[in-house]
Every structure is written in C-alpha cells, then in structure tokens.
Protein backbone atom coordinates (compact mmCIF):
# COMPACT_ATOMS: atom_id res chain seq x y z
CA UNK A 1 -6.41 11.98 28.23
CA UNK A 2 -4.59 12.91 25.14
CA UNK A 3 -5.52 12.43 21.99
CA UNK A 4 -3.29 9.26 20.56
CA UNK A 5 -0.62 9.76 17.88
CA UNK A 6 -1.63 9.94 13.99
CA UNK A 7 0.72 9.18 11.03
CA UNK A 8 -0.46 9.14 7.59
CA UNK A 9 0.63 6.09 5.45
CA UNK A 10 1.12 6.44 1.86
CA UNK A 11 0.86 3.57 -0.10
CA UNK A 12 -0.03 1.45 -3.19
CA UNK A 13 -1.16 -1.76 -3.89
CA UNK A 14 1.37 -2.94 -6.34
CA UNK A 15 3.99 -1.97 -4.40
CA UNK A 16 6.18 -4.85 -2.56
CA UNK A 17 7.73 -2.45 -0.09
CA UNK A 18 4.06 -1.12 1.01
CA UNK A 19 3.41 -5.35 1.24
CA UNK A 20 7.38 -5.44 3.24
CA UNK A 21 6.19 -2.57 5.52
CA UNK A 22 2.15 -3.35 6.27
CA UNK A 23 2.85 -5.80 9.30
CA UNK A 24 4.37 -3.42 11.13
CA UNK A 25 2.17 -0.64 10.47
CA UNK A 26 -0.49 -2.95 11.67
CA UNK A 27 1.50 -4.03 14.51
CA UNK A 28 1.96 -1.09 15.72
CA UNK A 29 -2.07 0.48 15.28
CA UNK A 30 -2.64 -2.77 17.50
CA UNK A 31 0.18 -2.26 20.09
CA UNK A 32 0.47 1.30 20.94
CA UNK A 33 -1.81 4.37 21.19
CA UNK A 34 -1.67 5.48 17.68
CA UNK A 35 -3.71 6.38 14.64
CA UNK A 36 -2.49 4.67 11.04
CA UNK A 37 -4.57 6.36 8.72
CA UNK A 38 -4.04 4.37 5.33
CA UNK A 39 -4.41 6.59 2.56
CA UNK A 40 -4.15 4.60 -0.57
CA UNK A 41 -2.51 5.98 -3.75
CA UNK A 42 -2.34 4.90 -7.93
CA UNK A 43 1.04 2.97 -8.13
CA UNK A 44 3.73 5.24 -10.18
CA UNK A 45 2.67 2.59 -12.93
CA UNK A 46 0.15 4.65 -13.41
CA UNK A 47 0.78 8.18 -12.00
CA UNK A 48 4.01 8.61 -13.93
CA UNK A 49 3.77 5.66 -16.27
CA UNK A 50 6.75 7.04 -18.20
CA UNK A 51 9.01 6.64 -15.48
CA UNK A 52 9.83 3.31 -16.76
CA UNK A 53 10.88 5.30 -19.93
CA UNK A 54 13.33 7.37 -18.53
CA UNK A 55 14.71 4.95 -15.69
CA UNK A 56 18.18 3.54 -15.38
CA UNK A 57 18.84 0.03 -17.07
CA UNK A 58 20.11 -1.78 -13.91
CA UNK A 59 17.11 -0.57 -12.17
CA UNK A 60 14.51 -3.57 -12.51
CA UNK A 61 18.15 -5.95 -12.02
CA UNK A 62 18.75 -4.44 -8.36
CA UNK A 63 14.62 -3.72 -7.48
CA UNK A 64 14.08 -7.83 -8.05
CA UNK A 65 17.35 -8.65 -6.41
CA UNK A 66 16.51 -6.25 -3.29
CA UNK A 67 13.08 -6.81 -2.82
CA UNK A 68 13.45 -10.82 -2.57
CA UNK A 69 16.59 -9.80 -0.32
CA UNK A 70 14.64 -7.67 2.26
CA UNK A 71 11.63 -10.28 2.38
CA UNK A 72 14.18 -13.15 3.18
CA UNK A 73 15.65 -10.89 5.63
CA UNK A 74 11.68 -9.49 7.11
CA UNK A 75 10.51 -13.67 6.69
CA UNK A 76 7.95 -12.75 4.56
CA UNK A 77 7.31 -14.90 2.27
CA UNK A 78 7.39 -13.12 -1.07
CA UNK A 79 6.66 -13.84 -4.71
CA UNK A 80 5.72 -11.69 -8.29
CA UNK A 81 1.72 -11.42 -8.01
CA UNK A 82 -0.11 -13.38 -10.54
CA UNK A 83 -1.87 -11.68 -12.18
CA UNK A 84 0.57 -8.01 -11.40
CA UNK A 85 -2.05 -5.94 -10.21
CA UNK A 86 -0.45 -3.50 -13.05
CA UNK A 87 -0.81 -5.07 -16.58
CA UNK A 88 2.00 -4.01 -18.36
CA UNK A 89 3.33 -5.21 -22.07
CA UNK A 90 7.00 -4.96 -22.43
CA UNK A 91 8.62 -2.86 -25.00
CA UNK A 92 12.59 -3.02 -25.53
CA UNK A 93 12.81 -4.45 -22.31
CA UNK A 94 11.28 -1.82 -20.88
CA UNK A 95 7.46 -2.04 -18.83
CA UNK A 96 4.40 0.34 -20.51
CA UNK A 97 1.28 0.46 -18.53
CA UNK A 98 -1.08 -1.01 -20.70
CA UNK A 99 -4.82 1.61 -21.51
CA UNK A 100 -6.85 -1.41 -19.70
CA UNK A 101 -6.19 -2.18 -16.03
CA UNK A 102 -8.68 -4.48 -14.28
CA UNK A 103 -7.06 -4.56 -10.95
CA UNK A 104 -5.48 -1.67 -9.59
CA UNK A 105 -8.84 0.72 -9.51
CA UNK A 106 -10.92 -2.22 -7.87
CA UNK A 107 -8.20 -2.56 -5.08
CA UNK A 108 -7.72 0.90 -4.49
CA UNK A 109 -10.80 2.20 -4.29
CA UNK A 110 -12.09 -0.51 -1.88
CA UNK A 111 -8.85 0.37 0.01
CA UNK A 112 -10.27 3.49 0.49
CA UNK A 113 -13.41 2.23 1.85
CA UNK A 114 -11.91 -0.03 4.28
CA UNK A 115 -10.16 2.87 5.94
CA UNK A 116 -13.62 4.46 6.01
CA UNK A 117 -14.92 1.27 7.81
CA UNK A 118 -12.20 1.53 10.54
CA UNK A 119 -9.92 -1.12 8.92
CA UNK A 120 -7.94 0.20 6.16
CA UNK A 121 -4.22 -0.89 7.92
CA UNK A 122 -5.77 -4.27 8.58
CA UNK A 123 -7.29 -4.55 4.79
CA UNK A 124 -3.94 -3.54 3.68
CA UNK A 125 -2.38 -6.28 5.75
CA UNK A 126 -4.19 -8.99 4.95
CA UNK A 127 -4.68 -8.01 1.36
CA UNK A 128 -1.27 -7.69 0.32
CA UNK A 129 -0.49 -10.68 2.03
CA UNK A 130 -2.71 -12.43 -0.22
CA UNK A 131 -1.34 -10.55 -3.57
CA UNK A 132 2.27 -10.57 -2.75
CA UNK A 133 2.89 -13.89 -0.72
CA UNK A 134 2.44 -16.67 -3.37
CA UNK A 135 -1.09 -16.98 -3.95
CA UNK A 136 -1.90 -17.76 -7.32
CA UNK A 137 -4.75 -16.23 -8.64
CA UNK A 138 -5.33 -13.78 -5.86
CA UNK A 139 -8.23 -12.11 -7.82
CA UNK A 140 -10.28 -15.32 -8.51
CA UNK A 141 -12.64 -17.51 -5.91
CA UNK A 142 -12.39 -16.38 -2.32
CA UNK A 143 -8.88 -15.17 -1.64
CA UNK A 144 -10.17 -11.78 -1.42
CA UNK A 145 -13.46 -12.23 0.22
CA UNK A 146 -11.34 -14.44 3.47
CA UNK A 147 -9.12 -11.75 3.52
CA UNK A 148 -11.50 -8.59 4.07
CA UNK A 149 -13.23 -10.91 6.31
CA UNK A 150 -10.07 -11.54 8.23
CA UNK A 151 -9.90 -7.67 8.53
CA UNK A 152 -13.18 -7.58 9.80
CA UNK A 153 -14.48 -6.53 6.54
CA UNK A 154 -17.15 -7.95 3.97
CA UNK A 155 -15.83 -7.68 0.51
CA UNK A 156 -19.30 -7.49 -1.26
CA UNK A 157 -19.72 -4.53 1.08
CA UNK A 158 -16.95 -2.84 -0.41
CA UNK A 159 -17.17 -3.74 -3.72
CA UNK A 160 -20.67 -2.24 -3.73
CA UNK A 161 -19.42 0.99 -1.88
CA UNK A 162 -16.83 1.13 -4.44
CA UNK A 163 -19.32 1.24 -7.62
CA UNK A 164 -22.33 2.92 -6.00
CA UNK A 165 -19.30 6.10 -4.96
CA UNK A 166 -16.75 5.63 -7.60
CA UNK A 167 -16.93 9.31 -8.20
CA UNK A 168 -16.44 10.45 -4.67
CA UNK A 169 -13.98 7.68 -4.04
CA UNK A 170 -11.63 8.73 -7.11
CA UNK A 171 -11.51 11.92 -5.14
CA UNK A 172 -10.08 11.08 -2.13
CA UNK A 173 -8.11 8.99 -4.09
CA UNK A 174 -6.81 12.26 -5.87
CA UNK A 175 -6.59 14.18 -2.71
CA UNK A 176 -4.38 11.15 -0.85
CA UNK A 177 -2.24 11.97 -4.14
CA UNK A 178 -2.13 15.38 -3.64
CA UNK A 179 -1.06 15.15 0.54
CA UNK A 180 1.27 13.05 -0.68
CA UNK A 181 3.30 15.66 -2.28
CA UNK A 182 2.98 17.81 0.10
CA UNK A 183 3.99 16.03 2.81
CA UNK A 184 7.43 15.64 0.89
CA UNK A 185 7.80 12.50 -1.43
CA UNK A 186 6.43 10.72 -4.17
CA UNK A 187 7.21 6.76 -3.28
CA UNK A 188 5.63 4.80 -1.73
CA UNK A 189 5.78 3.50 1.05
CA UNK A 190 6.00 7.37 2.44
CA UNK A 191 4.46 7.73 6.56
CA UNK A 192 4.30 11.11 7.49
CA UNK A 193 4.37 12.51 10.69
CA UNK A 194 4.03 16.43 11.86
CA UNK A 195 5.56 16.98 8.77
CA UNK A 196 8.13 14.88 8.28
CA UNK A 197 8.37 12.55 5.61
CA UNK A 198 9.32 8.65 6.31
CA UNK A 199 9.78 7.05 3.01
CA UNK A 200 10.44 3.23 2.73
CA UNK A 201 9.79 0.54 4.85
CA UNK A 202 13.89 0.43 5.91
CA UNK A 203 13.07 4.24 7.78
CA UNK A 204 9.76 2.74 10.37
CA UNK A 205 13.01 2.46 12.70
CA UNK A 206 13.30 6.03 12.50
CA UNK A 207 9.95 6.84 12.37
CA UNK A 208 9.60 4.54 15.64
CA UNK A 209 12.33 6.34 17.03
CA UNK A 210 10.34 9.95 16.10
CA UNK A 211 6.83 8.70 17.65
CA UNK A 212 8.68 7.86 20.94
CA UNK A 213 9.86 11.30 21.03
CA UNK A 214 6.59 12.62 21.10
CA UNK A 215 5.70 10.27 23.61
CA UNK A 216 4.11 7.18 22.00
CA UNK A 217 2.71 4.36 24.49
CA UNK A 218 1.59 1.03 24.16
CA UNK A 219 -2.33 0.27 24.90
C-alpha cells in the first residue's frame, strides 16, 4: 500500500486566515489518506515586526474589512481575540510589537508539541477556534484546557513539555521558519506540497485540486 499524501502547513497562531483555513485542513487529515503536518511559526508580529512600519496605510482598513468578509462567507464565527495573542501599543496609528509577549511563545511552542503527540491539526483547530471565535478571555480558566482535551490532548501535558524542552522546542520552531522560506513564501497560511507553495486559505481549492492529481483518496 502506498504511503498516504503529506503537505506541510505553515502557520501562526495570531493569524485569522490560519483560524479561516484550520477546519479544512482538519477535515481533510480526517477524510482522506493524507498527512497534515502542522508546523507552527512566530506571527510576522514578531519575525518582521517592522513590517507594520513600512506597510501601506489602507492596509489594516481592507485586512479588518476582508477578514470579517471571508468568515461571514466560511460561517465561522469570527471576532478580534481578547487578549491579541500579539500585544502591541500603537504608535501614529501604526502597531509595534511590544519587548513583553505572554502569549504567543506559550501557544506556539505547545503547538509544536501537539504535533509531536499526533494532534497538532486538531490542536490547531480547536485552539483557534477558541482564540478567534468570540471567547473572551481565551487564556484564563479552562478554555484552553477543554480545547486540548477536545483534541485529544492534556494541556498540563503540554505546558510541562513546553518548559521542561523550551530549548529544543525554540528549535524546531526556528527550523519550521527556516522550511518555510524555502518552500517559497513567508505568510501564513502557506501548505506546501512537492514543492509547491499554497499560500492563503482562498488557494486549499487549488491545493485540493493538486493532491487529486497525485491521486489523493478518502479513508
């Protein structure tokens, strides 16, 4: 029998469009013989935290008009985490990633552990659900915890994994960074596939489309 599909799945946590695209992804690992390895990246905020410097003015106008646009249009419900996994100040107008950020490692280093455990497209899932879909205070009480565990994950497991390995974690972490480029973009969402580069969660049409070429099948 041949060995099912794989596509790599670049993605960050404070991203919507990772949030817009996750249900499928994880629709699809469930559906059809193929591999979504999640591989977890820093959000630009804090890979390029100038970009916000340099970007065009109508920018943030058309991302916030867009991204509640496309979740209408996915029916996902959709609304500005509190508290941004990103904690940013505002200067002119303009975002600056702030020198303390309580969020973003956590999540994305236990990201990475969840894919070690099997489950990272399902974490990912259920997770950004929780951050991006209205629920206040997604870091507090048990929002967190009832998602892993919806995953099939325990979140004190993680967590622990996450500060006993921090070191090696931060390396994959680096390395996810560094496939990332090479497989051709810098956004996220980006799936690649035999070396093609899928970025956004408007091309998992195409990417479909690609995977069926090479002769994807359901389970």
């Amino acid at each position: 029998m041949a060995d099912p599909l794989e596509i790599d799945v670049f993605w960050s946590f404070r991203s919507p469009w990772s949030y817009l695209a996750t249900p499928r992804l994880a629709e699809w690992q469930r559906r059809y013989d193929l591999r979504v390895r999640f591989r977890p990246v820093y959000p630009i905020a804090i890979r390029t935290p100038e970009f916000f410097e340099r970007v065009h003015p109508l920018w943030f106008r058309y991302f916030m008009i867009d991204v509640h646009r496309v979740a209408e249009f996915l029916k996902l419900p959709f609304k500005w985490p509190q508290p941004d996994p990103i904690v940013q100040t505002f200067d002119g107008g303009r975002p600056k990633t702030a020198p303390e950020q309580p969020y973003i490692h956590r999540l994305t280093r236990i990201g990475v552990v969840a894919e070690e455990r099997g489950k990272g497209i399902a974490f990912a899932d259920e997770v950004s659900r929780v951050i991006w879909g209205g629920t206040a205070n997604w870091h507090e009480g048990t929002h967190l915890a009832r998602a892993a565990a919806r995953a099939g994950l325990e979140l004190e497991d993680l967590d622990r994994t996450a500060e006993r390995e921090t070191a090696r974690i931060e390396a994959v972490i680096a390395q996810n960074e560094k496939d990332h480029a090479a497989a051709g973009h810098w956004g996220v969402p980006t799936c690649a596939f035999r070396g093609e580069p899928f970025f956004g969660q408007d091309r998992l049409d195409v990417l479909m489309w690609r995977l069926e070429q090479h002769g994807l099948k359901p389970r």
